[in-house]
PDB file of N, CA and C in Angstrom:
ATOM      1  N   UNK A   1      29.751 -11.744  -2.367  1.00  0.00           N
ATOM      2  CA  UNK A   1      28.420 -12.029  -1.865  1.00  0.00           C
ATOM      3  C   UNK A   1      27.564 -10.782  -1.986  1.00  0.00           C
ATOM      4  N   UNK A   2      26.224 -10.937  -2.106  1.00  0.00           N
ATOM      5  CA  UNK A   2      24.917  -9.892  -2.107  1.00  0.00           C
ATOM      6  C   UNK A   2      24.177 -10.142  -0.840  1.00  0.00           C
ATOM      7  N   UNK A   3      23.920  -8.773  -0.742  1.00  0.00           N
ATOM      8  CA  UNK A   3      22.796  -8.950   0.295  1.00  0.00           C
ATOM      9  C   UNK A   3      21.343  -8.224  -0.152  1.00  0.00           C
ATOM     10  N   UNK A   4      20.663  -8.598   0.633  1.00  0.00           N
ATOM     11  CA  UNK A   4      19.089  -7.735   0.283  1.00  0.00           C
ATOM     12  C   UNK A   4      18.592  -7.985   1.710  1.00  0.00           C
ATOM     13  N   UNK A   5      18.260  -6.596   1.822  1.00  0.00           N
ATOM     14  CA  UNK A   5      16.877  -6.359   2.543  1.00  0.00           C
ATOM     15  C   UNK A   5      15.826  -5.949   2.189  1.00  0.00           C
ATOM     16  N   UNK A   6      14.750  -6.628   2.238  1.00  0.00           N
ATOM     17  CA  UNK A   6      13.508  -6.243   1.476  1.00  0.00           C
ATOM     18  C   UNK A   6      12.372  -5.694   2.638  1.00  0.00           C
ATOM     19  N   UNK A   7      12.137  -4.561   3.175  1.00  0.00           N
ATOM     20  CA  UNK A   7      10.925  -3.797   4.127  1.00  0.00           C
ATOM     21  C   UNK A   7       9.305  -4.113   3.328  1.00  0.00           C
ATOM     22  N   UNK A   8       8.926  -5.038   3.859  1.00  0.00           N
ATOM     23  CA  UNK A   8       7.714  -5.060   2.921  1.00  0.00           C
ATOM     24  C   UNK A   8       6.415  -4.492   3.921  1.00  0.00           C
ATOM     25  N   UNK A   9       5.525  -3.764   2.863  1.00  0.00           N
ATOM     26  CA  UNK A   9       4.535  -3.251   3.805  1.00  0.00           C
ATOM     27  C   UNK A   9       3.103  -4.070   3.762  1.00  0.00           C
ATOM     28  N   UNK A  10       2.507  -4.697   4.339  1.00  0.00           N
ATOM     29  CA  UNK A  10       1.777  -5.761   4.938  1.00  0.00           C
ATOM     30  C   UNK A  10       0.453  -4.922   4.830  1.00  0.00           C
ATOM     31  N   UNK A  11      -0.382  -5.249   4.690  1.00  0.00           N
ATOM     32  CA  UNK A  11      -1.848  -4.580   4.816  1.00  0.00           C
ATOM     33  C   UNK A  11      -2.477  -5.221   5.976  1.00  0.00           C
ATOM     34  N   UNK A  12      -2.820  -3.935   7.052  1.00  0.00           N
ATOM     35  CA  UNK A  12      -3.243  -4.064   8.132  1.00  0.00           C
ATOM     36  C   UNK A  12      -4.600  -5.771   8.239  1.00  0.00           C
ATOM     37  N   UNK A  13      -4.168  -6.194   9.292  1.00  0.00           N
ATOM     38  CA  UNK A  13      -4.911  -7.055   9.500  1.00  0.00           C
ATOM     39  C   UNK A  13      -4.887  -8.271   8.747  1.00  0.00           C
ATOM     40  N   UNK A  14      -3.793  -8.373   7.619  1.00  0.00           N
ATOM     41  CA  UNK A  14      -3.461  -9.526   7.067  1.00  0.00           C
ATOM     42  C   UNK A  14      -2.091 -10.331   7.618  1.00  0.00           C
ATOM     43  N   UNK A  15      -1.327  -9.522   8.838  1.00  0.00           N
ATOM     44  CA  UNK A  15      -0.301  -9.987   9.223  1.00  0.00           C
ATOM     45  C   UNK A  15      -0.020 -11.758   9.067  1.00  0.00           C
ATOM     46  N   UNK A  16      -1.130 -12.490   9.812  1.00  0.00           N
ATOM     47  CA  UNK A  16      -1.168 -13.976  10.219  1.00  0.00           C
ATOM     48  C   UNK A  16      -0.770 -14.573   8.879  1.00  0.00           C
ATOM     49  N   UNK A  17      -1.992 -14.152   7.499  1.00  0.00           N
ATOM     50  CA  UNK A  17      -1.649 -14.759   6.026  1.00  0.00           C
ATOM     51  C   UNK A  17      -0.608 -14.313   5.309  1.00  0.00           C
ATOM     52  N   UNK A  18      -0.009 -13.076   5.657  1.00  0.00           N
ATOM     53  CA  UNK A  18       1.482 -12.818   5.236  1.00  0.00           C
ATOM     54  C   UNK A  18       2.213 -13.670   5.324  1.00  0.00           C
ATOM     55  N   UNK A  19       2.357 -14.017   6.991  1.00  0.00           N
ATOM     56  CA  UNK A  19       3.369 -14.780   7.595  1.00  0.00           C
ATOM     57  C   UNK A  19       3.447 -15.883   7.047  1.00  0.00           C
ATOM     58  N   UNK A  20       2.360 -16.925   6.919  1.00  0.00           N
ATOM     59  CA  UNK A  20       2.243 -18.350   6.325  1.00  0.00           C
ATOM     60  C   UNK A  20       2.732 -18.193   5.103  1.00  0.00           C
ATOM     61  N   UNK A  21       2.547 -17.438   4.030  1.00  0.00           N
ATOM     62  CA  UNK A  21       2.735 -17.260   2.741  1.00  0.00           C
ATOM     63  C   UNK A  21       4.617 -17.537   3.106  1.00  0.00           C
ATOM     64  N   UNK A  22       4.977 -15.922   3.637  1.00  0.00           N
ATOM     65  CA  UNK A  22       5.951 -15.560   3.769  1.00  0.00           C
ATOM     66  C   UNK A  22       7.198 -16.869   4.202  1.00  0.00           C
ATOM     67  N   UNK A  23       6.790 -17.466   5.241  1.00  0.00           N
ATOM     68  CA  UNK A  23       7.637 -18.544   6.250  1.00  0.00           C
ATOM     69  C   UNK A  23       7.553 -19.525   4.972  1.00  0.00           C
ATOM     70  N   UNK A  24       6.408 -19.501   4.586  1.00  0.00           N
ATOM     71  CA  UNK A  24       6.449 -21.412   3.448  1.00  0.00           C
ATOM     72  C   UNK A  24       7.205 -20.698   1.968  1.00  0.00           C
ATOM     73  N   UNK A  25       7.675 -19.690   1.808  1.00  0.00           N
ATOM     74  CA  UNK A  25       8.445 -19.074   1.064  1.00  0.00           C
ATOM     75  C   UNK A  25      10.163 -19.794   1.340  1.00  0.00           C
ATOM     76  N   UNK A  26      10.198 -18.705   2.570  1.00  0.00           N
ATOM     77  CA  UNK A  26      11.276 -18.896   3.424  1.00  0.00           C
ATOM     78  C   UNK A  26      11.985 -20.444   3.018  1.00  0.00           C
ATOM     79  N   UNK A  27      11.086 -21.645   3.268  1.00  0.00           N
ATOM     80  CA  UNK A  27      11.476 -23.014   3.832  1.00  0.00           C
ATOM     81  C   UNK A  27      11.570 -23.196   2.479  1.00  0.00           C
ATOM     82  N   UNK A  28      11.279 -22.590   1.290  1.00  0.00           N
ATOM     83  CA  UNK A  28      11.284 -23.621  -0.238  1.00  0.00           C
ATOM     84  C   UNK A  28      12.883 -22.771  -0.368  1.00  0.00           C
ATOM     85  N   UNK A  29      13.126 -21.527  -0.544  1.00  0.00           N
ATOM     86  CA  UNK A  29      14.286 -21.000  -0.771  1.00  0.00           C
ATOM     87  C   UNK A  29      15.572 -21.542  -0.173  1.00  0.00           C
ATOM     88  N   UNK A  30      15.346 -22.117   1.075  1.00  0.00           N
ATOM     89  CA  UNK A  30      16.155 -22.754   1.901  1.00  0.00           C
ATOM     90  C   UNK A  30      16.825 -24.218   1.684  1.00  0.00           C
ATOM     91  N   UNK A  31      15.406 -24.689   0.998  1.00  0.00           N
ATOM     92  CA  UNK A  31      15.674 -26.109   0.415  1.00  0.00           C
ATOM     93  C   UNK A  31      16.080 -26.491  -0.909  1.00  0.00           C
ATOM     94  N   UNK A  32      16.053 -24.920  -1.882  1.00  0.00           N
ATOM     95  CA  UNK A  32      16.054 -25.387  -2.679  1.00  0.00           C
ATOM     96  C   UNK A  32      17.013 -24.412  -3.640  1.00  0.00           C
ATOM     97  N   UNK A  33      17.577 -23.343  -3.062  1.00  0.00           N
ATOM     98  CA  UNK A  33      18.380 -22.753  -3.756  1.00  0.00           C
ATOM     99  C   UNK A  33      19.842 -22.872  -2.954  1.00  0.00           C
ATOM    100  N   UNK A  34      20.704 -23.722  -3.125  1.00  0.00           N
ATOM    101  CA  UNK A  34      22.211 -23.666  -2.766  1.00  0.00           C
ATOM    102  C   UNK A  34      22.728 -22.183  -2.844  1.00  0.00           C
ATOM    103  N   UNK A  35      22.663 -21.229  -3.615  1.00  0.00           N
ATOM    104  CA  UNK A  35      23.379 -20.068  -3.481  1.00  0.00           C
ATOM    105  C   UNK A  35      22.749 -18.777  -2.743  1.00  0.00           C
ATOM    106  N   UNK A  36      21.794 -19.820  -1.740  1.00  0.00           N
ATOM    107  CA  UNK A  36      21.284 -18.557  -1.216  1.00  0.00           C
ATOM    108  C   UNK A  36      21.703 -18.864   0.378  1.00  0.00           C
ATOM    109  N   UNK A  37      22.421 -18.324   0.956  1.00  0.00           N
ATOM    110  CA  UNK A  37      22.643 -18.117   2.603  1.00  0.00           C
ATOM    111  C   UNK A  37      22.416 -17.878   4.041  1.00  0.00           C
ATOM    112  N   UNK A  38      21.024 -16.992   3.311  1.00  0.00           N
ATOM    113  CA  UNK A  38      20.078 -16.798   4.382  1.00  0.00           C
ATOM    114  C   UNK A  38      18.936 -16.103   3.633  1.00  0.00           C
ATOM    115  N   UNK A  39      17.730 -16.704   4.352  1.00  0.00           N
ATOM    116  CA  UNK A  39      16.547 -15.958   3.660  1.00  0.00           C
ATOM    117  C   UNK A  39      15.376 -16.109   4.961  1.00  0.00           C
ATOM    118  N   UNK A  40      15.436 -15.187   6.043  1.00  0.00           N
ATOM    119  CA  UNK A  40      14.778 -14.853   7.103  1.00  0.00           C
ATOM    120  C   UNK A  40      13.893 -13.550   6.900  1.00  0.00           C
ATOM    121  N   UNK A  41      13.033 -14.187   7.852  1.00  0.00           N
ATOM    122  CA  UNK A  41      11.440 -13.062   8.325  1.00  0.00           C
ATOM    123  C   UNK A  41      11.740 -12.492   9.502  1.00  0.00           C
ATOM    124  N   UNK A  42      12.103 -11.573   9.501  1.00  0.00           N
ATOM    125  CA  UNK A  42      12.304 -10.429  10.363  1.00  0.00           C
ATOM    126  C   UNK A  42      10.952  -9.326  10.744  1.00  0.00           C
ATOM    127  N   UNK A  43      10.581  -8.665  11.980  1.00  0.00           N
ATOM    128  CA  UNK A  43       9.716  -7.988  12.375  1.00  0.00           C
ATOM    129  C   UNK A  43      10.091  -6.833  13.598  1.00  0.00           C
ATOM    130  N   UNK A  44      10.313  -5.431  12.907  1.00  0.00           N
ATOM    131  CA  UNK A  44      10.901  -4.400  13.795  1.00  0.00           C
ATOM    132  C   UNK A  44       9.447  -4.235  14.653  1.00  0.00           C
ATOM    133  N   UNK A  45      10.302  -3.403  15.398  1.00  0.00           N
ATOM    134  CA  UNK A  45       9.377  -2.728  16.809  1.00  0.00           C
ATOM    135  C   UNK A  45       7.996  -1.754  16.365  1.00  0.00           C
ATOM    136  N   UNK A  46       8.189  -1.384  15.656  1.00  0.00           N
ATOM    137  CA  UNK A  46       6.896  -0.510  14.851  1.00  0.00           C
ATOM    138  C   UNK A  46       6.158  -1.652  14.225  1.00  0.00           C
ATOM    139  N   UNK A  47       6.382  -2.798  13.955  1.00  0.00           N
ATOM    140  CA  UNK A  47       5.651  -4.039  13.439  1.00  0.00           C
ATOM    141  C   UNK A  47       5.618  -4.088  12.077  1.00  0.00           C
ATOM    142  N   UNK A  48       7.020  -3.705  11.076  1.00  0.00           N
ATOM    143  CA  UNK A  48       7.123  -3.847   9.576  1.00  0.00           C
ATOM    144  C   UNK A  48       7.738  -4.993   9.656  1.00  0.00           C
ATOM    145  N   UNK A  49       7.701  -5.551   8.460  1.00  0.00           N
ATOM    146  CA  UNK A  49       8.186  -6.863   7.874  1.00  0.00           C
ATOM    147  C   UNK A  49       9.585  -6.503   7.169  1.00  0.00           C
ATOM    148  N   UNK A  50      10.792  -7.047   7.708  1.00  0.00           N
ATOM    149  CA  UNK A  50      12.023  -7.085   6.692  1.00  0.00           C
ATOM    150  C   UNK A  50      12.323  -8.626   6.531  1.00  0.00           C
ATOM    151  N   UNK A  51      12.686  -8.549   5.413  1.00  0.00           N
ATOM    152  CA  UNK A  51      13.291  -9.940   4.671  1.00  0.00           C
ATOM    153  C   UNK A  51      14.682  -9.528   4.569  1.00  0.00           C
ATOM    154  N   UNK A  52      15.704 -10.268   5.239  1.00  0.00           N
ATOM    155  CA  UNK A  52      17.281 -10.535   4.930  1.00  0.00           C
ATOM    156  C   UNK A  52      17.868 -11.247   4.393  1.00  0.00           C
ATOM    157  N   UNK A  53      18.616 -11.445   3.472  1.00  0.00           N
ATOM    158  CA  UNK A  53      18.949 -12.199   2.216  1.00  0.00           C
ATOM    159  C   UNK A  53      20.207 -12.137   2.208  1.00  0.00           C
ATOM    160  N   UNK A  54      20.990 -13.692   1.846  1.00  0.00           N
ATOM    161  CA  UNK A  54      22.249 -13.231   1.416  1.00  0.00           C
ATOM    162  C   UNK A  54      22.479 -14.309   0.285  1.00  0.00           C
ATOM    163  N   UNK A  55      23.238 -13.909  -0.662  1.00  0.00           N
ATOM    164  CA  UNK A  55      23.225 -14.909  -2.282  1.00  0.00           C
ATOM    165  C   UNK A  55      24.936 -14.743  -2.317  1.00  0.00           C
ATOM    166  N   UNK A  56      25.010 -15.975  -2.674  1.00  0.00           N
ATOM    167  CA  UNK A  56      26.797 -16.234  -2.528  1.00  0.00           C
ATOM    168  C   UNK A  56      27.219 -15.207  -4.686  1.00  0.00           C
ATOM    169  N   UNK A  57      26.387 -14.692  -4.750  1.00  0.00           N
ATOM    170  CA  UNK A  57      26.545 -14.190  -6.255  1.00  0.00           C
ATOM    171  C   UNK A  57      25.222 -13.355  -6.950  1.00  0.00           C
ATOM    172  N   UNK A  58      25.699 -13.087  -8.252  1.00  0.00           N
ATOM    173  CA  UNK A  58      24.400 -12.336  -8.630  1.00  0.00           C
ATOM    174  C   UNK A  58      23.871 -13.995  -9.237  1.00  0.00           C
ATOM    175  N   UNK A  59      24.308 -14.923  -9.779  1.00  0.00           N
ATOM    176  CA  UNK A  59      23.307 -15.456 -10.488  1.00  0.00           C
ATOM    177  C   UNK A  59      22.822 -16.353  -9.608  1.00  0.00           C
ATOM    178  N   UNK A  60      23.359 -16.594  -7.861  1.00  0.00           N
ATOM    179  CA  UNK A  60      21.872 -16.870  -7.272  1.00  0.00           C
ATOM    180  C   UNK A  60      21.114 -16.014  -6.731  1.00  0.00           C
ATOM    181  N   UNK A  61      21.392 -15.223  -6.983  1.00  0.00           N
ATOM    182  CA  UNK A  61      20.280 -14.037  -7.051  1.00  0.00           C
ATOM    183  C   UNK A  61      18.669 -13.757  -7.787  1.00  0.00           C
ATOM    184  N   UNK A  62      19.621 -14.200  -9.043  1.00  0.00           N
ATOM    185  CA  UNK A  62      19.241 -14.403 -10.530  1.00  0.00           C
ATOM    186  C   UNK A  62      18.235 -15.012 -10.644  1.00  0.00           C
ATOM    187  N   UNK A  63      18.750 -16.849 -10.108  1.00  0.00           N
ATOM    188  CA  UNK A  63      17.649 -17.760  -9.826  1.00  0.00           C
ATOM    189  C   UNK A  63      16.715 -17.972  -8.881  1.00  0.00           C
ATOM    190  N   UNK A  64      17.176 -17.268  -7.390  1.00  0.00           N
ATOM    191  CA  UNK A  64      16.232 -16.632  -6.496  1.00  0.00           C
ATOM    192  C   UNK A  64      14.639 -16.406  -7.558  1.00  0.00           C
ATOM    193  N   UNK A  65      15.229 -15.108  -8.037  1.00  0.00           N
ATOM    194  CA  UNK A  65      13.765 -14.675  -8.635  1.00  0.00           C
ATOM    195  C   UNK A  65      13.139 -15.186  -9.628  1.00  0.00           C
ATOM    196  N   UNK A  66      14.095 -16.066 -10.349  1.00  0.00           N
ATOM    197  CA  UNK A  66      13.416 -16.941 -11.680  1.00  0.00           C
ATOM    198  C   UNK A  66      12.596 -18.431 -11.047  1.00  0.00           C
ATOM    199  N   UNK A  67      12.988 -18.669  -9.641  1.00  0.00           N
ATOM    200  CA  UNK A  67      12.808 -19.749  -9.108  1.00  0.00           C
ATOM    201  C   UNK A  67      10.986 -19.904  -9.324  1.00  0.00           C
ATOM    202  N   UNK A  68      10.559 -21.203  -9.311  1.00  0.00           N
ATOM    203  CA  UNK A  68       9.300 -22.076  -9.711  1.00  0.00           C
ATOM    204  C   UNK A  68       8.602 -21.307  -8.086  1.00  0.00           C
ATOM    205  N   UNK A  69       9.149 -21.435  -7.203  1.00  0.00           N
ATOM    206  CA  UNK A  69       8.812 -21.181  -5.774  1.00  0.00           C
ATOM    207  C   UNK A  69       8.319 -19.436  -5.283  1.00  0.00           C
ATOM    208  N   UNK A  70       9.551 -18.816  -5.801  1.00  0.00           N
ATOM    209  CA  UNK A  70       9.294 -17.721  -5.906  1.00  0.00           C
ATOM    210  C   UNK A  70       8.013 -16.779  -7.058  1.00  0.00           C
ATOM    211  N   UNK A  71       8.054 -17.406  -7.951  1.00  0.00           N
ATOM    212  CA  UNK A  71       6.982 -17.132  -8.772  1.00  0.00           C
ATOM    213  C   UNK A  71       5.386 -17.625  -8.058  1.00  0.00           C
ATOM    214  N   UNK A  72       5.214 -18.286  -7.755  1.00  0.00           N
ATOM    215  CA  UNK A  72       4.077 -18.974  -7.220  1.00  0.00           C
ATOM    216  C   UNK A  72       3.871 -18.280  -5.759  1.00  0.00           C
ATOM    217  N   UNK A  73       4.434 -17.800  -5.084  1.00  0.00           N
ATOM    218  CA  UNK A  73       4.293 -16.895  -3.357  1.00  0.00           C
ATOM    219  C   UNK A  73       3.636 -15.981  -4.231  1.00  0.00           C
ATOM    220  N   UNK A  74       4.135 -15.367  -5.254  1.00  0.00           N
ATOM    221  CA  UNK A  74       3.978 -13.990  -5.315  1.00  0.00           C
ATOM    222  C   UNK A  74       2.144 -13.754  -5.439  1.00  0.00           C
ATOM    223  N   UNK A  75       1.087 -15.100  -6.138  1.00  0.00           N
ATOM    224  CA  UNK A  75      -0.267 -14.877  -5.844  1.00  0.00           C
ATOM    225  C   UNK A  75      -0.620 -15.103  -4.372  1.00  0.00           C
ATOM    226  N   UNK A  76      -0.020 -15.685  -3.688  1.00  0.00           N
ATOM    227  CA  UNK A  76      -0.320 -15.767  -2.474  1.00  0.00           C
ATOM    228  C   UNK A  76      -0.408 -14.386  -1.342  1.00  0.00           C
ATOM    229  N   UNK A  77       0.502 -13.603  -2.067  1.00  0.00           N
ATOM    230  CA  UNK A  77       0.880 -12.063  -1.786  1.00  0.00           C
ATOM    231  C   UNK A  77      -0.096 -11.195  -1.946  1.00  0.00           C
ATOM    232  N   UNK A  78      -1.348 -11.718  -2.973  1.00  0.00           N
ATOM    233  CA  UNK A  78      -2.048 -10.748  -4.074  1.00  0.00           C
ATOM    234  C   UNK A  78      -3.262 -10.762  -2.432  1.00  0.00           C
ATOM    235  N   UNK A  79      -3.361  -9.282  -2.456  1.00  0.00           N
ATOM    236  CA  UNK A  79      -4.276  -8.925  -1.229  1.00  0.00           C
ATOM    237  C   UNK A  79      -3.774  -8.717   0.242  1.00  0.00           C
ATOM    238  N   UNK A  80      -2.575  -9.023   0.536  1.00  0.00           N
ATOM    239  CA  UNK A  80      -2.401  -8.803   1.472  1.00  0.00           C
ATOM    240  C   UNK A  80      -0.920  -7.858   1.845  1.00  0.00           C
ATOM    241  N   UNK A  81      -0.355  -7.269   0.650  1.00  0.00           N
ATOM    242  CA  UNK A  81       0.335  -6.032   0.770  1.00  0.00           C
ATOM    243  C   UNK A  81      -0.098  -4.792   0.145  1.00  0.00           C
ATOM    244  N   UNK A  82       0.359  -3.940   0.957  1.00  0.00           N
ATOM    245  CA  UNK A  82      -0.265  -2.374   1.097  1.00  0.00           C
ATOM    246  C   UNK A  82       0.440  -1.644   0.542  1.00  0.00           C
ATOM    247  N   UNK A  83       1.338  -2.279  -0.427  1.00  0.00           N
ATOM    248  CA  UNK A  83       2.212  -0.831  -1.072  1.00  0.00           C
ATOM    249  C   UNK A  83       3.239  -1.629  -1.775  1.00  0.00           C
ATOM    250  N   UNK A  84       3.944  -1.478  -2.613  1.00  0.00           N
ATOM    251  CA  UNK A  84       5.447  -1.951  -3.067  1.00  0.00           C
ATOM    252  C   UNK A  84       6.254  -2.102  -2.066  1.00  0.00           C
ATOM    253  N   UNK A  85       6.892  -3.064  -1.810  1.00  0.00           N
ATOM    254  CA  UNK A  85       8.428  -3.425  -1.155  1.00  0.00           C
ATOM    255  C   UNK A  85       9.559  -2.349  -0.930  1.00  0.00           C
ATOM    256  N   UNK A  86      10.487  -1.936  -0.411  1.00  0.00           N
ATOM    257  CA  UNK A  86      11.576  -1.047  -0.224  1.00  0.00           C
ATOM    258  C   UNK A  86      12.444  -1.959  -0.370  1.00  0.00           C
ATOM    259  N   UNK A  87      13.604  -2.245  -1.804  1.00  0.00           N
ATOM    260  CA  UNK A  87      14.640  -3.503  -1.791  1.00  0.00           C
ATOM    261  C   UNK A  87      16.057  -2.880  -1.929  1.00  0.00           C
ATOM    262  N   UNK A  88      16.626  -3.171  -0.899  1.00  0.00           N
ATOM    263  CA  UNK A  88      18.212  -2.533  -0.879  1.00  0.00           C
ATOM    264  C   UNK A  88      19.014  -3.708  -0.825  1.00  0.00           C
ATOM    265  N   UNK A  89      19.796  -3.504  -2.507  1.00  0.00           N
ATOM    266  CA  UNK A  89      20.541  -4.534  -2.563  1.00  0.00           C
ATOM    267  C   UNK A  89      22.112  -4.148  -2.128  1.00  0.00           C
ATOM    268  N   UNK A  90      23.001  -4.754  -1.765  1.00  0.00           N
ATOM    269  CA  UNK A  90      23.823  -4.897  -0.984  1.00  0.00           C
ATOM    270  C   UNK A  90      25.126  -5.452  -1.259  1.00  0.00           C
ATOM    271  N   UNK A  91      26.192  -5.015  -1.724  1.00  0.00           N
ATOM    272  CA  UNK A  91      27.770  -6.007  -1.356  1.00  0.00           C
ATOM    273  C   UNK A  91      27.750  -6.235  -0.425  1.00  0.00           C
ATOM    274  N   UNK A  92      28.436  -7.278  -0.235  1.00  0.00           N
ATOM    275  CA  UNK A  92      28.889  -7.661   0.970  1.00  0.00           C
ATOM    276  C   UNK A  92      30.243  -7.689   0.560  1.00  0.00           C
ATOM    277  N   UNK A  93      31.166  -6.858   2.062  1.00  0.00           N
ATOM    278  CA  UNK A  93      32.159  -6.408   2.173  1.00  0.00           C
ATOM    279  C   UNK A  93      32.825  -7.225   3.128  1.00  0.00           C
ATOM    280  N   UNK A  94      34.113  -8.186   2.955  1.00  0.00           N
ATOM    281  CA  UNK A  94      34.758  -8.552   3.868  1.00  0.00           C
ATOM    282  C   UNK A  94      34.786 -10.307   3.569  1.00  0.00           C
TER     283      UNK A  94
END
């Protein structure tokens, strides 16, 4: 298994349209990729955005990002992040 955490940095005052983008992301990945395990919106105490991910492999990984769903968030994105993503991909051990 893979994991990812993705820290994404949000541009002040767009939090609310992140989220919608972000969550109706969330619910297509959920429905529609079998090799993916978890794909949650997370929000630390300083108020950054992490995404937690887990893909039973690299090639749902693969299709994660080739996905019809995933391609299409990403204009929804356009304006309301403040910087590139921080993506730490991950074995999963055990």
């Amino acid at each position: 298994m893979l994991a990812v955490i993705a820290t994404l940095n949000v541009a002040e005052g767009k939090e609310a349209e992140f989220e919608t983008a972000m969550l109706g992301l969330a619910e297509q990945v959920r429905a529609n990729e079998p090799g993916n395990h978890l794909y949650t919106l997370c929000k630390n105490a300083e108020g950054k955005y992490v995404v937690m991910e887990l893909y039973e492999d690299a090639d749902a990984l693969a299709a994660h990002g080739a996905s019809d769903h995933f391609k299409a968030a990403g204009a929804k994105f356009a304006g309301v992040m403040a910087g590139a993503p921080d993506i730490q991909r991950l074995e999963v051990v055990g």
